[in-house]
PDB file of N, CA and C in Angstrom:
ATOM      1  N   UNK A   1       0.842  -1.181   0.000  1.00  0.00           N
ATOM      2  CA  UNK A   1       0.000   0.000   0.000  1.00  0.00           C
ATOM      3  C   UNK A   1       0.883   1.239   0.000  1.00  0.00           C
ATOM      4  N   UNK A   2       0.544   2.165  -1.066  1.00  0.00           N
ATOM      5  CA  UNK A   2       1.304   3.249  -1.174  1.00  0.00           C
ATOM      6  C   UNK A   2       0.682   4.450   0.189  1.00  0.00           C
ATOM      7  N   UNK A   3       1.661   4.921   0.817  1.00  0.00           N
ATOM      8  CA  UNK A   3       1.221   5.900   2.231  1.00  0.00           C
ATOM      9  C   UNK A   3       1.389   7.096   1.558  1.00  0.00           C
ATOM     10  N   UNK A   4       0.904   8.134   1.432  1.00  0.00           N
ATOM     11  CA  UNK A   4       1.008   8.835   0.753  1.00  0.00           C
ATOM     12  C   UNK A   4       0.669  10.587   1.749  1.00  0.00           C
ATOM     13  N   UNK A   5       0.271  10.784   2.309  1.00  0.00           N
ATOM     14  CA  UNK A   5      -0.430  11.863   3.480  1.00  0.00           C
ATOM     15  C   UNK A   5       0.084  11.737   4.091  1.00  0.00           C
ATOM     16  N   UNK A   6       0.728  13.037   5.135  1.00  0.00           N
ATOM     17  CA  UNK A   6       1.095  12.677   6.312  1.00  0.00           C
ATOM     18  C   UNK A   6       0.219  12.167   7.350  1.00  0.00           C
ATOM     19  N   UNK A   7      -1.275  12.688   6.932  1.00  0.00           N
ATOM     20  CA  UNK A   7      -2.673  12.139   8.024  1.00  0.00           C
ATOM     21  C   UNK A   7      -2.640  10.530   7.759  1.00  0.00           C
ATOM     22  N   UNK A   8      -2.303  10.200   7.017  1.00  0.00           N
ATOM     23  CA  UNK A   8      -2.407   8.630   6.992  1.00  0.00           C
ATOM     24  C   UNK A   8      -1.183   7.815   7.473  1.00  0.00           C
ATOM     25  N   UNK A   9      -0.708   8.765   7.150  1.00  0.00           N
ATOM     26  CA  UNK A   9       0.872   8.217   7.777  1.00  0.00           C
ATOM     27  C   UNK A   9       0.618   8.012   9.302  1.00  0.00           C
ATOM     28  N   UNK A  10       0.141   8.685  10.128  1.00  0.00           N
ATOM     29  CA  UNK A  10      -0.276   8.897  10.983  1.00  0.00           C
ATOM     30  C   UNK A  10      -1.220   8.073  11.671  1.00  0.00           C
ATOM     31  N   UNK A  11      -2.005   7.741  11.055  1.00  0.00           N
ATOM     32  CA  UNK A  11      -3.256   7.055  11.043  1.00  0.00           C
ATOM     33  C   UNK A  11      -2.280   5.641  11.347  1.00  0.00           C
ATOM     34  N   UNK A  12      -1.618   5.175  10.182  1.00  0.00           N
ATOM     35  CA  UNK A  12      -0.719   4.266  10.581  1.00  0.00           C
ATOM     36  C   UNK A  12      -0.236   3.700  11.716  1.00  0.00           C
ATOM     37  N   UNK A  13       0.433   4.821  12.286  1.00  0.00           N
ATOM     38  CA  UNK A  13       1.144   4.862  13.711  1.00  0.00           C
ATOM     39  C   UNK A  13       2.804   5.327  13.013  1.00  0.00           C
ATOM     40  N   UNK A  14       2.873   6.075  12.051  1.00  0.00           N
ATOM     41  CA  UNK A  14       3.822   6.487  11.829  1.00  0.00           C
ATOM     42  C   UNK A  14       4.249   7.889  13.017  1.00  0.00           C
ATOM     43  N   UNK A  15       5.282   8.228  13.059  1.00  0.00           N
ATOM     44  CA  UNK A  15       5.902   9.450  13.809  1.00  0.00           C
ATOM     45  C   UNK A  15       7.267   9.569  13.601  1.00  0.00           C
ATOM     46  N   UNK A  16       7.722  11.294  13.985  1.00  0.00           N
ATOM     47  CA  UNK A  16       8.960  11.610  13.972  1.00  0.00           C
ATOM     48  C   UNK A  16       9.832  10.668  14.987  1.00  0.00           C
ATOM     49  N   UNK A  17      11.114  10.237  13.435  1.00  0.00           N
ATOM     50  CA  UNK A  17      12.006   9.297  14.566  1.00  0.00           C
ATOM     51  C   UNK A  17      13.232  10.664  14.060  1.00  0.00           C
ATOM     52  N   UNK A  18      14.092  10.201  15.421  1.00  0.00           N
ATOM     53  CA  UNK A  18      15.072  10.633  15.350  1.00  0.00           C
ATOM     54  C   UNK A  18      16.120   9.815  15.593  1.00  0.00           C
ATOM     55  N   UNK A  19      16.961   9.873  14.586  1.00  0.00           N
ATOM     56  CA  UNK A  19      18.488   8.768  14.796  1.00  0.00           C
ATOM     57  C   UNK A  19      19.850   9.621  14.957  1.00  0.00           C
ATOM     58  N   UNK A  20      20.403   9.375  16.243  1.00  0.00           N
ATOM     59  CA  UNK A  20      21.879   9.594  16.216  1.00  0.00           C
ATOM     60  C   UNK A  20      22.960   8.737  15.897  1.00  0.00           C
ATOM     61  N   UNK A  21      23.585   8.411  14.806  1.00  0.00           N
ATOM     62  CA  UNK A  21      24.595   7.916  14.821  1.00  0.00           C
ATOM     63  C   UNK A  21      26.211   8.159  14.820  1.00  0.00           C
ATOM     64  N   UNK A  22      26.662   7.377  15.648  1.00  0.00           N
ATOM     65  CA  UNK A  22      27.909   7.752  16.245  1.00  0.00           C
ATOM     66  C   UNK A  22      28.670   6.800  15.034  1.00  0.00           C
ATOM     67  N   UNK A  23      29.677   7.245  14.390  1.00  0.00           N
ATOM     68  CA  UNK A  23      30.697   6.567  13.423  1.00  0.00           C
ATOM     69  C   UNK A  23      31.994   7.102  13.289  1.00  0.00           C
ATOM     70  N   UNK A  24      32.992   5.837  12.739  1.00  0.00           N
ATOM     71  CA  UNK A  24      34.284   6.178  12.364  1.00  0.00           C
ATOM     72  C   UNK A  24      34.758   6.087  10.965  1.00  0.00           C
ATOM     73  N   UNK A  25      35.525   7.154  10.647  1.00  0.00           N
ATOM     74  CA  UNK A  25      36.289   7.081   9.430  1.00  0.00           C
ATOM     75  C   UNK A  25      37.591   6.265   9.472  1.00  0.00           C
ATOM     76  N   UNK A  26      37.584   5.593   7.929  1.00  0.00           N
ATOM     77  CA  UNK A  26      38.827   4.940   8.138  1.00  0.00           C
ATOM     78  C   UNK A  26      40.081   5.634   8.531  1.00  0.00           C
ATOM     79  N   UNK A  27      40.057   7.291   7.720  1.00  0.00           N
ATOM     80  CA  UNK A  27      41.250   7.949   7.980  1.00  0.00           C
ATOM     81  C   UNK A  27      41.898   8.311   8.981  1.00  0.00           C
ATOM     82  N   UNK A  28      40.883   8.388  10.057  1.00  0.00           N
ATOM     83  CA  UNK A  28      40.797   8.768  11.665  1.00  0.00           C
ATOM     84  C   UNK A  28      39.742   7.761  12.513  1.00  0.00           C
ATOM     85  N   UNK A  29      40.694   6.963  12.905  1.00  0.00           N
ATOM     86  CA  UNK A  29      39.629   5.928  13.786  1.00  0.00           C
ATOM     87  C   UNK A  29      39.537   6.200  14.879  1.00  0.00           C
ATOM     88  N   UNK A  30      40.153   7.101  15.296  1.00  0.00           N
ATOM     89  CA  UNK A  30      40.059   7.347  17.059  1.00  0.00           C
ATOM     90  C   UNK A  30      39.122   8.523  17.428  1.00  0.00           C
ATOM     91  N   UNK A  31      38.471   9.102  16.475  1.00  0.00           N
ATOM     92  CA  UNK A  31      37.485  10.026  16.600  1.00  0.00           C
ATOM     93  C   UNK A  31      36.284   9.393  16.458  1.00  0.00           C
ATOM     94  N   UNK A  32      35.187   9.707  16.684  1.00  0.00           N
ATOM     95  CA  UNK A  32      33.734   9.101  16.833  1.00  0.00           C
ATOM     96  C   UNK A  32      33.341  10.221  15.997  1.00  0.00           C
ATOM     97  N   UNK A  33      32.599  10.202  15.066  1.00  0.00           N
ATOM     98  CA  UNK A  33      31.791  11.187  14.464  1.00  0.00           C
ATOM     99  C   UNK A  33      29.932  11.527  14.994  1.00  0.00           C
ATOM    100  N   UNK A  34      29.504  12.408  14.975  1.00  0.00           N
ATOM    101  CA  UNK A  34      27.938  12.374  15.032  1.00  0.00           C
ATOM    102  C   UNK A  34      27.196  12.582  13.433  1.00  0.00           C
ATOM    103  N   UNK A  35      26.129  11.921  13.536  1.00  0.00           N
ATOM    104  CA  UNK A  35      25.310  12.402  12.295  1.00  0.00           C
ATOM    105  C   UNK A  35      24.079  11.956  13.060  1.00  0.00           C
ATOM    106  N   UNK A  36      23.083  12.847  12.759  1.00  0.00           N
ATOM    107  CA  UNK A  36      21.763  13.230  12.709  1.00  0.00           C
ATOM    108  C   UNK A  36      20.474  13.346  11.732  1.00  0.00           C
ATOM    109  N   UNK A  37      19.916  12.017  11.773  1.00  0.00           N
ATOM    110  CA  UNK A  37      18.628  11.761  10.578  1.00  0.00           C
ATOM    111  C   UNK A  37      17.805  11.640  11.242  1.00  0.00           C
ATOM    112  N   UNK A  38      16.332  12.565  10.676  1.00  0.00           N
ATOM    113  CA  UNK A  38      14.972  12.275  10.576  1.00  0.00           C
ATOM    114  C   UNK A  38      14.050  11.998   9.875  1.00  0.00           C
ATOM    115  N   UNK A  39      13.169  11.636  10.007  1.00  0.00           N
ATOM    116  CA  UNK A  39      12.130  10.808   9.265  1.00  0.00           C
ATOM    117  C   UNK A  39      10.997  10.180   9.573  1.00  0.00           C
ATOM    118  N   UNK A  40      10.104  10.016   9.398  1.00  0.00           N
ATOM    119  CA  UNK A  40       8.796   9.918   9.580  1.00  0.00           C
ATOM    120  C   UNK A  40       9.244   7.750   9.520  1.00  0.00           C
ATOM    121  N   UNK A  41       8.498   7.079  10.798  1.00  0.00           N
ATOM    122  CA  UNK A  41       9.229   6.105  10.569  1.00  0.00           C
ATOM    123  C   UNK A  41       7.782   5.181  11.742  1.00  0.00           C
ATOM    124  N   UNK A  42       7.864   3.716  11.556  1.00  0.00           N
ATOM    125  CA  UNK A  42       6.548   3.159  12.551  1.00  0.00           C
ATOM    126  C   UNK A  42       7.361   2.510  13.469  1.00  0.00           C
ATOM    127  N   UNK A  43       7.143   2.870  14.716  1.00  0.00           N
ATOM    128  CA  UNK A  43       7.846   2.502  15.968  1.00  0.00           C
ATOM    129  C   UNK A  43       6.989   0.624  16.406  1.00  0.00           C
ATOM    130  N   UNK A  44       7.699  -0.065  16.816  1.00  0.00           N
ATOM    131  CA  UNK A  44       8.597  -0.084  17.100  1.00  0.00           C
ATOM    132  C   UNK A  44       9.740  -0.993  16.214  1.00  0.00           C
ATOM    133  N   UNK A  45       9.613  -1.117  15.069  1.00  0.00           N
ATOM    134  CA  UNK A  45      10.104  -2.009  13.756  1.00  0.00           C
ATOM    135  C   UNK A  45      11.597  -1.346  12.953  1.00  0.00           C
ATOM    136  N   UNK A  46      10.817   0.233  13.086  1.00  0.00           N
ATOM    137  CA  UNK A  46      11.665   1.449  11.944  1.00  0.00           C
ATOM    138  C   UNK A  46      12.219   0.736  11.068  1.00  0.00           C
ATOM    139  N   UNK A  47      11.282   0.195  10.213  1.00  0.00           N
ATOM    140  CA  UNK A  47      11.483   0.079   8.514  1.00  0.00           C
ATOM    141  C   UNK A  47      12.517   0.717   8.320  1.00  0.00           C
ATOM    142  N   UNK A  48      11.958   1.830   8.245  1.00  0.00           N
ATOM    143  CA  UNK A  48      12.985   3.455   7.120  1.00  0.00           C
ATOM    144  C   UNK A  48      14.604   3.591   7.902  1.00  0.00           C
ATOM    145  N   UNK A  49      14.217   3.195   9.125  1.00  0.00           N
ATOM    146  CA  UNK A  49      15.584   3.094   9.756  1.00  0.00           C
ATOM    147  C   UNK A  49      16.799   2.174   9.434  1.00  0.00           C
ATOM    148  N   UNK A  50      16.308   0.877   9.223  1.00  0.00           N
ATOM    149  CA  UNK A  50      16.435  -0.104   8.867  1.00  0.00           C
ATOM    150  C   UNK A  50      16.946  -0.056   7.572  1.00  0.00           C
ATOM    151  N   UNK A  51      16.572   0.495   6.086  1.00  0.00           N
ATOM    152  CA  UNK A  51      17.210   0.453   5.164  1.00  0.00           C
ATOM    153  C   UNK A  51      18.279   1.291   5.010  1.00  0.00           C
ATOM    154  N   UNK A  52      17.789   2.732   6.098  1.00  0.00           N
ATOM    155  CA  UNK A  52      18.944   3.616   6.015  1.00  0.00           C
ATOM    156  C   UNK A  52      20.162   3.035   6.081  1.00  0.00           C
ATOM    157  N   UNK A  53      20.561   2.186   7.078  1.00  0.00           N
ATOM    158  CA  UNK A  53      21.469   1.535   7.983  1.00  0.00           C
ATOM    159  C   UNK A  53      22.187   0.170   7.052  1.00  0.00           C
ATOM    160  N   UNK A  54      20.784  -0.275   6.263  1.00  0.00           N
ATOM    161  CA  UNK A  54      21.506  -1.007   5.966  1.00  0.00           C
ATOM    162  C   UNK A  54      22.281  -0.663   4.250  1.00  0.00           C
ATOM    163  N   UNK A  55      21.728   1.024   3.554  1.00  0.00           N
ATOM    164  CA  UNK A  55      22.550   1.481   2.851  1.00  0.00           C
ATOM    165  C   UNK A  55      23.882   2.245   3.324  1.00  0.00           C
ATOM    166  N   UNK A  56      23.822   2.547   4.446  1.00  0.00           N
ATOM    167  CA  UNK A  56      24.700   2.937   5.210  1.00  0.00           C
ATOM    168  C   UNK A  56      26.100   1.756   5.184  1.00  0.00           C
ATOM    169  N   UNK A  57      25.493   0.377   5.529  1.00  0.00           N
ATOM    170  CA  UNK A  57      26.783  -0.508   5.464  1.00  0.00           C
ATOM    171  C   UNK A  57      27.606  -0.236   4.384  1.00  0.00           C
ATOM    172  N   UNK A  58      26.190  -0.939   3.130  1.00  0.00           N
ATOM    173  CA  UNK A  58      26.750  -1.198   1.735  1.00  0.00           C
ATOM    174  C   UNK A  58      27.483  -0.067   0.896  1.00  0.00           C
ATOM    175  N   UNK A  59      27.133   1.099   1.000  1.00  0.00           N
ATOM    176  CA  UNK A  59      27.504   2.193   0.312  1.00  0.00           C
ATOM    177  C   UNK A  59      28.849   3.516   1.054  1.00  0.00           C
ATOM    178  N   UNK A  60      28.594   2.949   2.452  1.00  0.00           N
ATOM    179  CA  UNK A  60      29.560   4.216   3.245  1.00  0.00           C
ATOM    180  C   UNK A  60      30.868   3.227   3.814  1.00  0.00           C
ATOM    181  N   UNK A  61      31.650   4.110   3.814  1.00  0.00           N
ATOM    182  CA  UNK A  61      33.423   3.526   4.197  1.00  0.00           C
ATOM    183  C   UNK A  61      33.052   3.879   5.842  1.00  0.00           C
ATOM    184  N   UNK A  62      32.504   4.775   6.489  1.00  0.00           N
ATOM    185  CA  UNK A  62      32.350   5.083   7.583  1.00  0.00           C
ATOM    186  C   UNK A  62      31.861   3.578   8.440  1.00  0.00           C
ATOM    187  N   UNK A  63      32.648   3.017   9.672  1.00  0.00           N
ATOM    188  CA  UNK A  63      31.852   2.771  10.743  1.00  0.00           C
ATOM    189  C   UNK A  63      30.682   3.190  11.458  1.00  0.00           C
ATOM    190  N   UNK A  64      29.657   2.326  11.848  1.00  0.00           N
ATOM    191  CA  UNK A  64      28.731   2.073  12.447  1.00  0.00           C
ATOM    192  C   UNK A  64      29.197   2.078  14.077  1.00  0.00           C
ATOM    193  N   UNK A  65      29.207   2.995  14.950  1.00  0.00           N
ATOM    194  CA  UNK A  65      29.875   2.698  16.351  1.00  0.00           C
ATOM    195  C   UNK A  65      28.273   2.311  16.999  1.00  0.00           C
ATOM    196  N   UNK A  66      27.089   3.707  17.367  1.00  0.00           N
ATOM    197  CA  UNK A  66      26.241   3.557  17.601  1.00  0.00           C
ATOM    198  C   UNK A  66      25.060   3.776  17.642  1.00  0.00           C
ATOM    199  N   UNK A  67      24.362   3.525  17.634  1.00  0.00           N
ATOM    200  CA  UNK A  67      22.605   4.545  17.150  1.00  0.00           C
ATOM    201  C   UNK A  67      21.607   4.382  18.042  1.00  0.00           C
ATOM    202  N   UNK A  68      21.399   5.760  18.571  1.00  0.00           N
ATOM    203  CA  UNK A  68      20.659   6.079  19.127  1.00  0.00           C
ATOM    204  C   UNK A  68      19.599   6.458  18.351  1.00  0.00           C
ATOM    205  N   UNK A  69      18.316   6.405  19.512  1.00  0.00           N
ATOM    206  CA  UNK A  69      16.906   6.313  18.359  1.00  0.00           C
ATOM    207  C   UNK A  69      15.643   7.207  19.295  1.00  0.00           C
ATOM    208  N   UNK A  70      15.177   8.497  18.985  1.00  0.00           N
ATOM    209  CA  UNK A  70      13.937   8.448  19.720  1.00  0.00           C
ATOM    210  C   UNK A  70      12.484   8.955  18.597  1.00  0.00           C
ATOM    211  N   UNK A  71      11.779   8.453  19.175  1.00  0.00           N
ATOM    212  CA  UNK A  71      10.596   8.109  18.262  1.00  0.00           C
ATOM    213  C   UNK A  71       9.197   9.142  19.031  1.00  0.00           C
ATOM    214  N   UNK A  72       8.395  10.307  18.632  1.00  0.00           N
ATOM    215  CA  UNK A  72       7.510  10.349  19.282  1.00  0.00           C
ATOM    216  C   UNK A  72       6.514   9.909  19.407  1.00  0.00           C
ATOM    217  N   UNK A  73       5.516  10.181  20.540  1.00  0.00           N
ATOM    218  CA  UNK A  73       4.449   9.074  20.840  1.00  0.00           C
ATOM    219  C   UNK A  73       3.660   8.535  19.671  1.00  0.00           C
ATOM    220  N   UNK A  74       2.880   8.010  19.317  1.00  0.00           N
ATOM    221  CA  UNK A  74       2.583   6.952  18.284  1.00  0.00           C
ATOM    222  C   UNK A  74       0.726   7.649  18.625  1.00  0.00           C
ATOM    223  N   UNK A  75       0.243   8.255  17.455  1.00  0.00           N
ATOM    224  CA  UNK A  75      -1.165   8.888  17.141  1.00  0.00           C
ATOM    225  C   UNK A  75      -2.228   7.704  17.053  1.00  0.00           C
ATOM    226  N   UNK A  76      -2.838   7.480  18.069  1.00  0.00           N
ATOM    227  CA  UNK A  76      -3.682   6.611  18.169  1.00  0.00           C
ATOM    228  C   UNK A  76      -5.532   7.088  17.645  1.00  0.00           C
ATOM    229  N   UNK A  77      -6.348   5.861  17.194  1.00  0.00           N
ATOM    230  CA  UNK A  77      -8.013   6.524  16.965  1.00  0.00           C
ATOM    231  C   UNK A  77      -8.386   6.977  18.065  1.00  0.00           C
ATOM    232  N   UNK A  78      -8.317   6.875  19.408  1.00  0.00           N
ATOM    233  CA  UNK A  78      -8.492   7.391  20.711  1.00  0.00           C
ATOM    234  C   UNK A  78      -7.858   8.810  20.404  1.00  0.00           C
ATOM    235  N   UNK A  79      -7.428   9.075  19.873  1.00  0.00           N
ATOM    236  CA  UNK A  79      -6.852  10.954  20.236  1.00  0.00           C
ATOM    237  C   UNK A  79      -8.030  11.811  19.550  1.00  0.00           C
ATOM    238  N   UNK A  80      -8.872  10.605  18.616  1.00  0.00           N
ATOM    239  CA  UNK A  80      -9.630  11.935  17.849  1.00  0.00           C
ATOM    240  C   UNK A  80     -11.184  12.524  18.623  1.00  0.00           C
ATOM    241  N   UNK A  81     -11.767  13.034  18.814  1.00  0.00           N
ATOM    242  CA  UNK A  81     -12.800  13.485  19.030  1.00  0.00           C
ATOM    243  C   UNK A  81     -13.685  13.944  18.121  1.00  0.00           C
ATOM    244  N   UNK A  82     -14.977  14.166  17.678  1.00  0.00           N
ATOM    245  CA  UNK A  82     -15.822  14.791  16.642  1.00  0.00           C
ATOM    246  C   UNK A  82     -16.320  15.915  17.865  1.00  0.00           C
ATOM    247  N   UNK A  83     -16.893  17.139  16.804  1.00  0.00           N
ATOM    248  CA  UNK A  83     -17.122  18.071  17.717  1.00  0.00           C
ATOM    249  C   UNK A  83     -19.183  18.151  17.325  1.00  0.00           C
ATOM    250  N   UNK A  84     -19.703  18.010  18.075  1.00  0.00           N
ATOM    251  CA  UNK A  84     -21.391  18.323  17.364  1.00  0.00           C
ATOM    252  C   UNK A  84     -21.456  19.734  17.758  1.00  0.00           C
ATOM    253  N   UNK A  85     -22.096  20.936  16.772  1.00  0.00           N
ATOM    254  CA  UNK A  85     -22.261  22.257  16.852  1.00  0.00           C
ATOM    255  C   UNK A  85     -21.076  22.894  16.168  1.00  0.00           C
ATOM    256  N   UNK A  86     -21.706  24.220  15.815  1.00  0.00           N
ATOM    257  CA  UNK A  86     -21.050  24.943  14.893  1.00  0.00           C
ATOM    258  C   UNK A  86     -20.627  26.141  15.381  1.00  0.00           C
ATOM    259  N   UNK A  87     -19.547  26.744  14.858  1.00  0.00           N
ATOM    260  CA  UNK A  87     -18.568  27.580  15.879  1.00  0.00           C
ATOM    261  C   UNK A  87     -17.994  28.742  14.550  1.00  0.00           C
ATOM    262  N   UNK A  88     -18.729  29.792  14.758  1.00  0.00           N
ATOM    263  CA  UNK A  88     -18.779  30.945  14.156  1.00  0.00           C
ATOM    264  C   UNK A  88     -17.526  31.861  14.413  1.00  0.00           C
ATOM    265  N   UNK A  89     -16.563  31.873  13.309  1.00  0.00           N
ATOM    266  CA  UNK A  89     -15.711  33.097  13.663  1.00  0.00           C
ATOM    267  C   UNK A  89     -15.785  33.978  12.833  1.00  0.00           C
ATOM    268  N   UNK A  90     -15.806  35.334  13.545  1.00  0.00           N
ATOM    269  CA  UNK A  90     -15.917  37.006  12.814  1.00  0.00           C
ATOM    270  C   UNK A  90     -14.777  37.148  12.340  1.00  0.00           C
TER     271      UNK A  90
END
């Protein structure tokens, strides 16, 4: 199924992930590097994380040291409410 909206994305249980990864270059191994990706991602699986990482192996000379991950809360059908009555603004 193509996801296409962020409201559906949502609907999903998609949310902002955030990944820190800590890595080394071959040229300098004794330094730890940071890099910082976001992305709309479904907790607790992260697909999108998941391929990042694993183009990350195949394609980057950089080490993998460590990845940190935070994900916000996950938009449940319980958050929605309907409103009955109509609400006039001047």
């Amino acid at each position: 199924m193509l996801v296409g909206s962020d409201f559906q994305k949502r609907i999903l249980g998609y949310g902002l992930m955030t990944a820190e990864i800590l890595y080394r270059i071959p040229d300098h191994p004794k330094f730890l590097q940071s890099f910082l990706w976001q992305t709309e991602d479904l907790a607790p699986h992260f697909p999108e994380l998941n391929k990042f990482l694993a183009f990350w192996e195949k394609e980057i000379e950089a080490r993998i040291h460590t990845v940190r991950v935070a994900h916000q809360d996950l938009l449940e059908p319980v958050d929605y409410r309907y409103a009955k009555g109509e609400i006039c603004v001047h």
